[in-house]
C-alpha atoms as a PDB file:
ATOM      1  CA  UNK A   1      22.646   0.323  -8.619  1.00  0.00           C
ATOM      2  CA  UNK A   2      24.259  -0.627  -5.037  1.00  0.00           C
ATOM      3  CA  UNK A   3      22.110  -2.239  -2.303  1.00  0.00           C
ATOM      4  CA  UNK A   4      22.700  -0.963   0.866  1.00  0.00           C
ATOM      5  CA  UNK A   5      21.898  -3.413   4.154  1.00  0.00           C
ATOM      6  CA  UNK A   6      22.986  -1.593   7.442  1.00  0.00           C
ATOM      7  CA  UNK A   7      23.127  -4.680   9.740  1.00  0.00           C
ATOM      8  CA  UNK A   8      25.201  -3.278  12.623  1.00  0.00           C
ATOM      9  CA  UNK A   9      22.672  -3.660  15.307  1.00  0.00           C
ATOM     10  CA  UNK A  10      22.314  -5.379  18.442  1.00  0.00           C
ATOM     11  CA  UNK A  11      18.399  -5.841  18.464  1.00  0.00           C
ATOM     12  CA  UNK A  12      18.238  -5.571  21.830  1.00  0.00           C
ATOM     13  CA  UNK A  13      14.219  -4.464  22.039  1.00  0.00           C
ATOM     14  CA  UNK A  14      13.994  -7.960  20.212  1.00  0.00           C
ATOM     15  CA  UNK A  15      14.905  -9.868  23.860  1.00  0.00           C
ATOM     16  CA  UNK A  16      17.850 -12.283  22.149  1.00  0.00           C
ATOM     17  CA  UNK A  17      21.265 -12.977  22.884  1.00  0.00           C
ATOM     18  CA  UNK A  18      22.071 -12.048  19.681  1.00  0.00           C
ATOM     19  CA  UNK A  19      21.958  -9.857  16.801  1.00  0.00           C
ATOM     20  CA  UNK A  20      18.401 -10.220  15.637  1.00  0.00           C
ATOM     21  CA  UNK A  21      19.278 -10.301  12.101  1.00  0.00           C
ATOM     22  CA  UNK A  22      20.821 -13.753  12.824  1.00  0.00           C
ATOM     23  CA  UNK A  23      18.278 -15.304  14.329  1.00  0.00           C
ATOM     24  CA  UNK A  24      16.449 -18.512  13.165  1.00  0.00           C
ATOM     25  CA  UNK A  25      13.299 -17.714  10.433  1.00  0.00           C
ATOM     26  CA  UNK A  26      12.269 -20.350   8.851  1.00  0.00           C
ATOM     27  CA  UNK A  27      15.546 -21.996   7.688  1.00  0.00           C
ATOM     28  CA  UNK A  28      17.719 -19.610   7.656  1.00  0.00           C
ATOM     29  CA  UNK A  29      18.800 -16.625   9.420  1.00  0.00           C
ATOM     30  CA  UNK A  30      16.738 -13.478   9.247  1.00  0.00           C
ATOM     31  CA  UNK A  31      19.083 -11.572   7.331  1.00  0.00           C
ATOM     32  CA  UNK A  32      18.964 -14.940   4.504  1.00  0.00           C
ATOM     33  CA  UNK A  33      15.796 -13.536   3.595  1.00  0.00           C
ATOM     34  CA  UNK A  34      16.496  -9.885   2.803  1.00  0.00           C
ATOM     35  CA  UNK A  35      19.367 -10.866   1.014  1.00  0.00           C
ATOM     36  CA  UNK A  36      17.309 -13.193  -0.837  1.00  0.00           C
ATOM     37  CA  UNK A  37      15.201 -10.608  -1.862  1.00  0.00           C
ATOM     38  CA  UNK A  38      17.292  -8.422  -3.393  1.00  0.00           C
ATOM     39  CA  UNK A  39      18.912 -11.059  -5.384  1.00  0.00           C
ATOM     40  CA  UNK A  40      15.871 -11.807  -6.699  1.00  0.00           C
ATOM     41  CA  UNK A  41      15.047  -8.224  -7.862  1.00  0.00           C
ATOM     42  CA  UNK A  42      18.220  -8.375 -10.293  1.00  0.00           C
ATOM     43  CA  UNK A  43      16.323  -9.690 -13.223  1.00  0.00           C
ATOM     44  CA  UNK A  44      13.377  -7.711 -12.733  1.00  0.00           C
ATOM     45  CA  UNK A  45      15.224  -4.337 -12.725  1.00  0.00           C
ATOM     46  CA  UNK A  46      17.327  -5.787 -15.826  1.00  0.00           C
ATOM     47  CA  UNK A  47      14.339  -5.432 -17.493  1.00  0.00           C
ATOM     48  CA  UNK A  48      13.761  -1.928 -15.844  1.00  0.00           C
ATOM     49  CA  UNK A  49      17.273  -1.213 -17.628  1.00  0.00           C
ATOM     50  CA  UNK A  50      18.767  -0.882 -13.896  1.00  0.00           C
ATOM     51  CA  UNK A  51      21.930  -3.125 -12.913  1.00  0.00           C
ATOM     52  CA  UNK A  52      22.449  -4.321  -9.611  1.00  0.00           C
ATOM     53  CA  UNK A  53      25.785  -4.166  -9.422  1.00  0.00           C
ATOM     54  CA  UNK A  54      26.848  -5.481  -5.535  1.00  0.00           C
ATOM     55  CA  UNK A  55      25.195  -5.568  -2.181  1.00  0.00           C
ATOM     56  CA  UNK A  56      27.182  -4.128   0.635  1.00  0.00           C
ATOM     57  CA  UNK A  57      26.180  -5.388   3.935  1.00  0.00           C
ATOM     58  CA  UNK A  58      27.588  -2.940   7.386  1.00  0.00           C
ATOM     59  CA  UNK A  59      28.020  -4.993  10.304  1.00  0.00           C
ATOM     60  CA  UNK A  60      29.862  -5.635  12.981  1.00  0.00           C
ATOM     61  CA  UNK A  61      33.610  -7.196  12.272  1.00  0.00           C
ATOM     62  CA  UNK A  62      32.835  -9.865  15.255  1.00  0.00           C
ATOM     63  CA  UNK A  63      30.332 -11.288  12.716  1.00  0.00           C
ATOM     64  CA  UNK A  64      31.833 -11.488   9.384  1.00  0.00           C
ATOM     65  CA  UNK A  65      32.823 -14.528   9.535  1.00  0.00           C
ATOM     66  CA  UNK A  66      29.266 -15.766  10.288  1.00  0.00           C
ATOM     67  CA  UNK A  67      28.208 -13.359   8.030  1.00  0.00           C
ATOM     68  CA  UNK A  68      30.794 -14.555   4.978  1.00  0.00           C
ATOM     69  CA  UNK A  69      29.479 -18.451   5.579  1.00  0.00           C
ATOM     70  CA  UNK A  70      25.433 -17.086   4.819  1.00  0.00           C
ATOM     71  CA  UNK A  71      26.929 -14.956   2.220  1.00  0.00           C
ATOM     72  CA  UNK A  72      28.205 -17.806   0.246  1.00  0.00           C
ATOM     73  CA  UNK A  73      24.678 -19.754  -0.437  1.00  0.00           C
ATOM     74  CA  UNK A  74      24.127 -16.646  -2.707  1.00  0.00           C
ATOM     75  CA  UNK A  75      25.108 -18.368  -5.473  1.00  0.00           C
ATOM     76  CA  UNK A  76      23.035 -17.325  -8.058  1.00  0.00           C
ATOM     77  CA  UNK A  77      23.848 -13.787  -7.768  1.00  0.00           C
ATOM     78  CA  UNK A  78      26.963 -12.726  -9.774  1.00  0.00           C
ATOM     79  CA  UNK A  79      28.498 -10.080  -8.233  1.00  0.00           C
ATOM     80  CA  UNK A  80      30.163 -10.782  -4.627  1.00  0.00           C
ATOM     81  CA  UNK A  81      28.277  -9.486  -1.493  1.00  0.00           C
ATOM     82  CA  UNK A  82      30.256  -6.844   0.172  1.00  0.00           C
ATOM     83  CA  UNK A  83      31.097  -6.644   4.433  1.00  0.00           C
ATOM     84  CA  UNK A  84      31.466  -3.265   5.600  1.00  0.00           C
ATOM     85  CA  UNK A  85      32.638  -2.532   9.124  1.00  0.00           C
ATOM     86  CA  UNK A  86      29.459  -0.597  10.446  1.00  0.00           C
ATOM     87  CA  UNK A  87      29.508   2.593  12.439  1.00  0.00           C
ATOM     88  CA  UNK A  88      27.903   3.312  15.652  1.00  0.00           C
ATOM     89  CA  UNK A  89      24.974   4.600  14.589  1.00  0.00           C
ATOM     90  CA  UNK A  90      22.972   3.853  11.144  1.00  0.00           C
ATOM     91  CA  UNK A  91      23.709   6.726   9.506  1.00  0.00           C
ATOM     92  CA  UNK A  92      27.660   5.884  10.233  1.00  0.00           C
ATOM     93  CA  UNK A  93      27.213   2.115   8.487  1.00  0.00           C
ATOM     94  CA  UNK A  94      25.223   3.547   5.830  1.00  0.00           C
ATOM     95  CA  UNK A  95      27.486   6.329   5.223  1.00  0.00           C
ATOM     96  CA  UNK A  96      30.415   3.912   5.353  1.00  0.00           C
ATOM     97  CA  UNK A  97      28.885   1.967   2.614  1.00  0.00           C
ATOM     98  CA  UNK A  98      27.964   4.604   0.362  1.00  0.00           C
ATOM     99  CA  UNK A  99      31.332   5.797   0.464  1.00  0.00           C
ATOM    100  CA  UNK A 100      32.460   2.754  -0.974  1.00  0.00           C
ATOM    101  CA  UNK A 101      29.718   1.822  -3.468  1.00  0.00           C
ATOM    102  CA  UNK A 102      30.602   1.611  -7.151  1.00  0.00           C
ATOM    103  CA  UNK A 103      27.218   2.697  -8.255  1.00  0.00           C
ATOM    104  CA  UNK A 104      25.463   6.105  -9.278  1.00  0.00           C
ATOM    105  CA  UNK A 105      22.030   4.830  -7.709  1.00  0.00           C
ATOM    106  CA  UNK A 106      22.032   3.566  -3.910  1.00  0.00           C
ATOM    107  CA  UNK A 107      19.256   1.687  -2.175  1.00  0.00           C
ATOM    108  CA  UNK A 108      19.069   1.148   1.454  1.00  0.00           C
ATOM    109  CA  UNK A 109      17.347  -1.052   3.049  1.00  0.00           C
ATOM    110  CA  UNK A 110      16.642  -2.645   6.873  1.00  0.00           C
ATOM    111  CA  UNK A 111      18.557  -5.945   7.129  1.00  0.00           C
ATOM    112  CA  UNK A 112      15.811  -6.235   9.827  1.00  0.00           C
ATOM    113  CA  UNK A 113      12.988  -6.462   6.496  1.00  0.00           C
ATOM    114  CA  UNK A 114      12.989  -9.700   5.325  1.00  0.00           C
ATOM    115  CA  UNK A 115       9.925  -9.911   3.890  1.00  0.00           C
ATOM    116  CA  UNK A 116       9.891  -7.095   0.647  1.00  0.00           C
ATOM    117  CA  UNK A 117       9.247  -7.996  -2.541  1.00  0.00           C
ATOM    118  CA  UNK A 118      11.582  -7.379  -5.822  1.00  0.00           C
ATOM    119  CA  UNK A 119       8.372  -5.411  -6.907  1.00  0.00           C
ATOM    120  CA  UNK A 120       8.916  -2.732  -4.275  1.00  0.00           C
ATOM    121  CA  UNK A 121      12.881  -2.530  -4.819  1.00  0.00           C
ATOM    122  CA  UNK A 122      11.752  -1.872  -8.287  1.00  0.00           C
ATOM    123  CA  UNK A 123       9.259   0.796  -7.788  1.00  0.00           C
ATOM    124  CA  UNK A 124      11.232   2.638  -5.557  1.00  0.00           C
ATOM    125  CA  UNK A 125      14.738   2.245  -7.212  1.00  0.00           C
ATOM    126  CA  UNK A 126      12.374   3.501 -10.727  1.00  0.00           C
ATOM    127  CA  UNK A 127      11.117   6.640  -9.178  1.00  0.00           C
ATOM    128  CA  UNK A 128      14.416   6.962  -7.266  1.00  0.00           C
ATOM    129  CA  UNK A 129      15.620   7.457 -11.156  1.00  0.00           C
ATOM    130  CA  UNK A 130      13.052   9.426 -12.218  1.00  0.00           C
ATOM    131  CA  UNK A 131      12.980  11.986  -9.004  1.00  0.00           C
ATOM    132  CA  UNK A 132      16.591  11.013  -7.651  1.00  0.00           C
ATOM    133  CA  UNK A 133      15.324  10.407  -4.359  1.00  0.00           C
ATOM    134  CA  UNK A 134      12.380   8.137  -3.292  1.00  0.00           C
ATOM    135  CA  UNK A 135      11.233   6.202   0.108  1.00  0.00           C
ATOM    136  CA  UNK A 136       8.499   3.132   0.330  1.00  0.00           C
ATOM    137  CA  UNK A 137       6.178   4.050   2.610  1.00  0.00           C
ATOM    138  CA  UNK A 138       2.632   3.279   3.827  1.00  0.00           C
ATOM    139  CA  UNK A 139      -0.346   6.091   4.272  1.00  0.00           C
ATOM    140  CA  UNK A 140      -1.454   6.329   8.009  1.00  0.00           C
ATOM    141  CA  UNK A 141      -4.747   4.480   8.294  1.00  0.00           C
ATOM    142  CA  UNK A 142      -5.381   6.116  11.764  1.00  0.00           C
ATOM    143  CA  UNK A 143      -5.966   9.324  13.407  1.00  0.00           C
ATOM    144  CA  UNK A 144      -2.758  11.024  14.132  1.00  0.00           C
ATOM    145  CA  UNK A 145      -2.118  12.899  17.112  1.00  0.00           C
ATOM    146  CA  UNK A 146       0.580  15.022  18.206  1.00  0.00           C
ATOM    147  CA  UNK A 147       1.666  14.732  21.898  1.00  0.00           C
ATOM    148  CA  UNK A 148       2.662  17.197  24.704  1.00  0.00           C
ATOM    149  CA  UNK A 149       4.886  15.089  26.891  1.00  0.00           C
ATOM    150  CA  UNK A 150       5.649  11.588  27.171  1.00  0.00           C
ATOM    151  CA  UNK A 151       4.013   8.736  28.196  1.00  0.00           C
ATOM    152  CA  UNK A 152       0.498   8.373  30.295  1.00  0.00           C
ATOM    153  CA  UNK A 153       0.752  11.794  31.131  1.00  0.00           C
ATOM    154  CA  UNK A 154       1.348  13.262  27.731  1.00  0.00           C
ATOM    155  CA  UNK A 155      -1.589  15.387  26.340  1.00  0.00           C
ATOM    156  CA  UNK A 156      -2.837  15.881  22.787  1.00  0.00           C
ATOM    157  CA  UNK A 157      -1.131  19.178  21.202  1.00  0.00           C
ATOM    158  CA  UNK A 158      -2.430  18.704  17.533  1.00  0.00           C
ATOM    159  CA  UNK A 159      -4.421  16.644  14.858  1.00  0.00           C
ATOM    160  CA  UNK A 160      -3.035  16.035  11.840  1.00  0.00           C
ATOM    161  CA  UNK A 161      -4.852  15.633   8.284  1.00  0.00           C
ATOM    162  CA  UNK A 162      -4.449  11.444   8.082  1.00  0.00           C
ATOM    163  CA  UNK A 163      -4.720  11.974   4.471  1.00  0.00           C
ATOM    164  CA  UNK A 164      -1.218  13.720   4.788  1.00  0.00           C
ATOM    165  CA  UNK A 165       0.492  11.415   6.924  1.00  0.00           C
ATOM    166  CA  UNK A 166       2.623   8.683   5.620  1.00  0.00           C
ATOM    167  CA  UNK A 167       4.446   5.975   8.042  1.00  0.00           C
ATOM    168  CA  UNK A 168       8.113   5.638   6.126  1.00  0.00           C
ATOM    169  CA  UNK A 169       9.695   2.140   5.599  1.00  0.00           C
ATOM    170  CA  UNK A 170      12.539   1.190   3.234  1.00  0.00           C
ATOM    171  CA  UNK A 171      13.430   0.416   0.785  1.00  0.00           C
ATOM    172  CA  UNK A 172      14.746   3.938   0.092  1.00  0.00           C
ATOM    173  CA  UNK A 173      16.910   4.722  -3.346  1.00  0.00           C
ATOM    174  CA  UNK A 174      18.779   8.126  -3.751  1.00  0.00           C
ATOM    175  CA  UNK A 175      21.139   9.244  -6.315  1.00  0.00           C
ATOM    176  CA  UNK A 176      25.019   8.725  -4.875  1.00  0.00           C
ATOM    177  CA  UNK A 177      26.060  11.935  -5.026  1.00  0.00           C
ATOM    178  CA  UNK A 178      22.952  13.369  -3.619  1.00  0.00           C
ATOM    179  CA  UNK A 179      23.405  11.410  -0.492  1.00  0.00           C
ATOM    180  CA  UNK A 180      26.804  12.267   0.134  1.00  0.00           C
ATOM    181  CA  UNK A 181      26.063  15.729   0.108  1.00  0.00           C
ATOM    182  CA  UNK A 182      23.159  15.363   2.256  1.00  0.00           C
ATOM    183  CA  UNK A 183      25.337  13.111   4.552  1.00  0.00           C
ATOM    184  CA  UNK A 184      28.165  15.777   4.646  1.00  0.00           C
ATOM    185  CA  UNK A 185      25.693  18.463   5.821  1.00  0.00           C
ATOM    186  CA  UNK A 186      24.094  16.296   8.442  1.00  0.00           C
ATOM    187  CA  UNK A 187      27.777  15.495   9.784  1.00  0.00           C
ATOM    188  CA  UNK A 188      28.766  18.819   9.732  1.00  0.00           C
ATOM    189  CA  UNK A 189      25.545  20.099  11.095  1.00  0.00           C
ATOM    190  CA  UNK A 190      25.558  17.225  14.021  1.00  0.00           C
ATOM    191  CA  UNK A 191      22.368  16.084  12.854  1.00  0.00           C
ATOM    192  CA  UNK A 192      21.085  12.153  13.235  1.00  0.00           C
ATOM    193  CA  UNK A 193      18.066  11.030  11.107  1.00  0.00           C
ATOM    194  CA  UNK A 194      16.267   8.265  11.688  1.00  0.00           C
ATOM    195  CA  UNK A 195      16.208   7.567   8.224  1.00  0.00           C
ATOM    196  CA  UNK A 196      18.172   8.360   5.016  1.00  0.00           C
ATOM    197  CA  UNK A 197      15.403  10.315   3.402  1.00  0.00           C
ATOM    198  CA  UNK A 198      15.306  12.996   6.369  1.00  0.00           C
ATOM    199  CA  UNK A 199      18.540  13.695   5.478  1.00  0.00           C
ATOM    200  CA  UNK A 200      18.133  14.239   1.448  1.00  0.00           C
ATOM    201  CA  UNK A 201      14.948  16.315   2.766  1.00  0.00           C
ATOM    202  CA  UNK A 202      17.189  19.107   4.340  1.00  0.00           C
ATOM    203  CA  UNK A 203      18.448  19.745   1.382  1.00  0.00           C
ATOM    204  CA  UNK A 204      15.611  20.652  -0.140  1.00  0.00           C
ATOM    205  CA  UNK A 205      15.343  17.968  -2.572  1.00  0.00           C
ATOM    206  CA  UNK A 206      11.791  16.469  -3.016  1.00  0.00           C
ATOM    207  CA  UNK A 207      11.837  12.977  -2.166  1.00  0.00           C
ATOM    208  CA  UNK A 208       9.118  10.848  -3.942  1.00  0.00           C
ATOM    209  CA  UNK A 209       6.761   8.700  -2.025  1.00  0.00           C
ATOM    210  CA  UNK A 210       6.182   5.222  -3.309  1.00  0.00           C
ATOM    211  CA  UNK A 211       3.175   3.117  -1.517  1.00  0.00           C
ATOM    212  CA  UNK A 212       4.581   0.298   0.766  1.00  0.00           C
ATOM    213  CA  UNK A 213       3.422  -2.834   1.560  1.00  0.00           C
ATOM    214  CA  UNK A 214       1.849  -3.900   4.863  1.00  0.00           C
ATOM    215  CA  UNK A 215       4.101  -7.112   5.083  1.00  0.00           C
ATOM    216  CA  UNK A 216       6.954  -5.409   4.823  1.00  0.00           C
ATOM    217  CA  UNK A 217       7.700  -4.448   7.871  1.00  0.00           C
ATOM    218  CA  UNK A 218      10.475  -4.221  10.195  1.00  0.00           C
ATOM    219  CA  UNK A 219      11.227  -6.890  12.796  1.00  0.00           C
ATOM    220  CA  UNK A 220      12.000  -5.255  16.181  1.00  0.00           C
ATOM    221  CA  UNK A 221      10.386  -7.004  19.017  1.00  0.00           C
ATOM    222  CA  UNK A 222      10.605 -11.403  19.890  1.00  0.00           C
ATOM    223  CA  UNK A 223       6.692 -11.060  18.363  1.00  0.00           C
ATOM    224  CA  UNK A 224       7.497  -9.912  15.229  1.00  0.00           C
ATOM    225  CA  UNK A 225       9.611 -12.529  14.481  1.00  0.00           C
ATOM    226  CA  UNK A 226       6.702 -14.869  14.827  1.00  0.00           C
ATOM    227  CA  UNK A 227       4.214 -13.151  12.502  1.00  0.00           C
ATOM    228  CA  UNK A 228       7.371 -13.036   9.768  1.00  0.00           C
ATOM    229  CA  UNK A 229       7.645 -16.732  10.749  1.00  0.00           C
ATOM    230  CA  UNK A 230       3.801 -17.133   9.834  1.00  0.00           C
ATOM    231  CA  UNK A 231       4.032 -15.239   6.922  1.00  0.00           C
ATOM    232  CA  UNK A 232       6.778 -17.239   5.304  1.00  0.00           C
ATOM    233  CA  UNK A 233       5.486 -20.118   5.494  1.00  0.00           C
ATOM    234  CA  UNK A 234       2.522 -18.707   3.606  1.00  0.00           C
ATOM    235  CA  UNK A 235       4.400 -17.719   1.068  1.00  0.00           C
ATOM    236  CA  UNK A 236       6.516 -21.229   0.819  1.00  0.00           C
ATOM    237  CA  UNK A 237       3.213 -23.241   0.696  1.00  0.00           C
ATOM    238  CA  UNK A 238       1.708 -21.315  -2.105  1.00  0.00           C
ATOM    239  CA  UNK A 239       5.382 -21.968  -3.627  1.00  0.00           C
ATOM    240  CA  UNK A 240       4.811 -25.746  -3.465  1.00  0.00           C
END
């Protein structure tokens, strides 16, 4: 299996003057974490009979240096950590590193979620096997409503059934070839998804849905980075 981490980004909603990835959590950068993470899953999935064969990181080539230093304190992970030169969009740097992926079974995942667990990577990269395409994701807990419009002035156009609505996340595993295919269509067809699964789905593939967790999720705005702050530290003390 290859881990994909597109970390191309400028996290701009995040309000830094930098990429939000690299900012300070803890003591280390954001992106330490994630990274962390993954290399921790390796023995785990061993055991699942699934080898994590590299980690291939798209970002920007004005940070690989930076990038190579943080890189480098993975030293308990065997197989090198590999920059790819992201693409405009997420679906470019993802693309861009599937392309080059020596693995049969891809996983991508949101540099910008540093706080999964190797026990989601493996029941998503398991089911991923099983189905050849699976997403984490969390079941809405509120009433959904479809809007007409935007904003304040938006009015309600639907309901949905909670009970069939599902709030995606990543980790998300597909089979290679399966999402270069789906990738191919979506480039020839134009189409942008805001995730990789929406892109498997329009191929008619069934893509499994493996339950989330509530602290994994995705750092976007200066507040977030607190409550992953908060949350760390949690988990360190319980560590000591």
């Amino acid at each position: 299996m290859a881990a994909i981490v597109p970390a191309a980004g400028c996290g701009a909603r995040a309000g830094l003057n930098q990429n939000k990835i690299l900012a300070p959590l803890c003591d280390q950068p954001l992106l330490g974490w994630t990274l962390q993470a993954l290399v921790a899953s390796a023995a785990p999935l061993r055991e699942l009979n699934i080898e994590l064969k590299q980690i291939l990181v798209a970002a920007r080539p004005e940070e690989f240096a930076i990038l190579e230093a943080l890189f480098s304190s993975l030293t308990d992970f065997a197989p090198s950590v590999v920059l790819v030169e992201g693409g405009a969009t997420r679906q470019e740097s993802v693309g861009n590193a599937a392309q080059k992926a020596d693995a049969d079974l891809l996983l991508v995942h949101d540099a910008a979620r540093p706080l999964l667990t190797p026990d989601l990577i493996c029941r998503v990269a398991t089911a991923a096997l099983q189905k050849s395409a699976a997403l984490a994701a969390l079941p809405a807990s509120d009433t959904v409503k479809v809007a007409r419009g935007e904003g304040d002035g938006a009015v309600v156009a639907d309901t949905l059934k909670r009970e069939t609505v599902w709030l995606a996340q990543t980790p998300q595993a597909f089979k290679r070839e399966l999402y270069l295919d789906a990738l191919a269509l979506a480039q020839n067809d134009r189409f942008d998804g805001t995730d990789c699964a929406s892109l498997v789905e329009r191929l008619g593939v069934d893509v499994m849905l493996v339950k989330g967790e509530l602290e994994n999720f995705k750092v976007t705005f200066a507040a977030d980075l607190e409550r992953a702050q908060t949350i760390l530290k949690v988990r360190q003390n319980k560590v000591k």
